[in-house]
Protein backbone atom coordinates (compact mmCIF):
# COMPACT_ATOMS: atom_id res chain seq x y z
CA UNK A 1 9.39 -14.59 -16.29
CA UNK A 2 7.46 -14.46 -13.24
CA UNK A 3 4.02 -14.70 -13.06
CA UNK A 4 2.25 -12.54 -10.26
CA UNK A 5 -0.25 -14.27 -8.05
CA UNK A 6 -3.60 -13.22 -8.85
CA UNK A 7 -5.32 -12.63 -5.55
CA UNK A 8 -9.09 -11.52 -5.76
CA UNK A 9 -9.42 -7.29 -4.96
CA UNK A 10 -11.60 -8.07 -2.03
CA UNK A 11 -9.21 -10.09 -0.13
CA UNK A 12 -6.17 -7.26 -1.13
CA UNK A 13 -7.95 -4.34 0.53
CA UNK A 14 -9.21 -6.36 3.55
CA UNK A 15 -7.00 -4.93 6.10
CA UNK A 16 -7.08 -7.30 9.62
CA UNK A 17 -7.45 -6.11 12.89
CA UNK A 18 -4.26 -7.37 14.57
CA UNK A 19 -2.11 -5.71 11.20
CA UNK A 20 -3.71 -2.04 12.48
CA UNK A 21 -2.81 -2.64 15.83
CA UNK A 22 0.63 -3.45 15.18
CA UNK A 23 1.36 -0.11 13.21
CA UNK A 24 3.83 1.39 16.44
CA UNK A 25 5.80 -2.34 15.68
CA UNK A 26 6.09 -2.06 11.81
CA UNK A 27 7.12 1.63 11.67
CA UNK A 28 10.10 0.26 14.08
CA UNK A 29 10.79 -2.81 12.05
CA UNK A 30 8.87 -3.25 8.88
CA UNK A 31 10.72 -6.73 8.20
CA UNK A 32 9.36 -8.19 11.52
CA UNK A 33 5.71 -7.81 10.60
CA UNK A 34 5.89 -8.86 6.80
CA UNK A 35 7.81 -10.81 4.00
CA UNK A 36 7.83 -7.94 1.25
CA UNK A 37 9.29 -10.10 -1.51
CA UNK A 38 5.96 -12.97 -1.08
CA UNK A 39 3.05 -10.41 0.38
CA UNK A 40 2.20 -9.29 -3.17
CA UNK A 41 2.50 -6.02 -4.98
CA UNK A 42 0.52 -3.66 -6.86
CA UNK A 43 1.30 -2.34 -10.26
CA UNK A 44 0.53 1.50 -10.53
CA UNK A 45 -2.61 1.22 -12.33
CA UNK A 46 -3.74 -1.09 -10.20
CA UNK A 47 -3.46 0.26 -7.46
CA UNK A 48 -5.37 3.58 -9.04
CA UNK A 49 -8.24 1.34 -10.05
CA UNK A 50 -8.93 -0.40 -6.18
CA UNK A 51 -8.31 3.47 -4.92
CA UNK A 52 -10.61 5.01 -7.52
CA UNK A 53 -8.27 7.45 -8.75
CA UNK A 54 -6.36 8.06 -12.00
CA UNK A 55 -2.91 6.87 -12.59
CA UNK A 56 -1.48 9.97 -12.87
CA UNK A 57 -2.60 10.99 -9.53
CA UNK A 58 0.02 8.42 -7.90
CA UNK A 59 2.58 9.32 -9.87
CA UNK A 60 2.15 13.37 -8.72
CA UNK A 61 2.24 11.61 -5.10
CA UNK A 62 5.23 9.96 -5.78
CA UNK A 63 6.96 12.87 -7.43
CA UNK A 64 6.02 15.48 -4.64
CA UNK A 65 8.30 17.03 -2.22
CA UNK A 66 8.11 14.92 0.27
CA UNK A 67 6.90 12.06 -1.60
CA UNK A 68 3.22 10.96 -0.44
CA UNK A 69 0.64 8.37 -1.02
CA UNK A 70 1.20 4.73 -0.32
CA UNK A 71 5.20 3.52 0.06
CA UNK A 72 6.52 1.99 -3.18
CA UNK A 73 9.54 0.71 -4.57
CA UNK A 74 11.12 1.94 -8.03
CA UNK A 75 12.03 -1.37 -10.02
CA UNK A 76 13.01 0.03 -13.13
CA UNK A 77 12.80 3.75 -15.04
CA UNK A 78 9.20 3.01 -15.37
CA UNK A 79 7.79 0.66 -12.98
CA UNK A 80 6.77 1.39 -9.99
CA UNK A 81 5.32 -1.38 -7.16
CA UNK A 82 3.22 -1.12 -4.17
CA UNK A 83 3.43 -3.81 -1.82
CA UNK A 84 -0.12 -4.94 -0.55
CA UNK A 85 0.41 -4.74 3.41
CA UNK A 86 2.57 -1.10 3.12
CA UNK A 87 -0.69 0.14 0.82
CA UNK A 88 -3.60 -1.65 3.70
CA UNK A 89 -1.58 -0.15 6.52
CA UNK A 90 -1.45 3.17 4.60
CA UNK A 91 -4.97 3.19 3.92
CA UNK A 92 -5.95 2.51 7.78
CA UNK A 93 -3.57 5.52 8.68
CA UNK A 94 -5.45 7.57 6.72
CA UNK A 95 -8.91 6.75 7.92
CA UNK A 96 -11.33 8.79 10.21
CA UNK A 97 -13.31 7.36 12.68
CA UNK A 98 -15.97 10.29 13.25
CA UNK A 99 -16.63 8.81 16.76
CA UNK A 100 -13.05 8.92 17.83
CA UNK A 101 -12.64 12.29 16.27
CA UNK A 102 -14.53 13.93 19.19
């Protein structure tokens, strides 16, 4: 069976500068900025842990109308994955800069 990496949280979330200021190039062609099979993957409950927010509350995201939350893939009934670079560019998309707000 295969064994996920383990890959300390702190270095998951870190999210680089160049990957944020490539967002217009991945939303044209995801496979040209990342390998999704080797950049890792978060299990559901992970993912609620780093985020701080119940398990269930990804699953209502991913059941709304449009889905929303983080991009995942459906690998069986049951399990759902986040890839680590979809979730970090999600994240920075969602973030406020209260100076650039103005």
């Amino acid at each position: 069976m295969y064994a996920r990496p383990r890959v300390p949280a702190v270095s998951r979330l870190s999210v680089p500068a160049p990957a944020v200021a490539a967002a217009p190039a991945y939303e044209a062609d995801p496979a040209a900025e990342f390998d999704l099979l080797h950049s890792g993957w978060y299990s559901t409950e992970e993912l609620a842990t780093l985020l701080k927010v119940d398990p269930s509350t990804l699953r209502r995201w991913r059941s709304a109308t449009p889905p929303q939350g983080p991009p995942f893939v459906q690998i069986a009934p049951r399990l759902y994955l986040y890839s680590i670079p979809d979730t970090q560019l999600w994240l920075a998309q969602k973030r406020t800069d209260p100076s650039e707000a103005a």
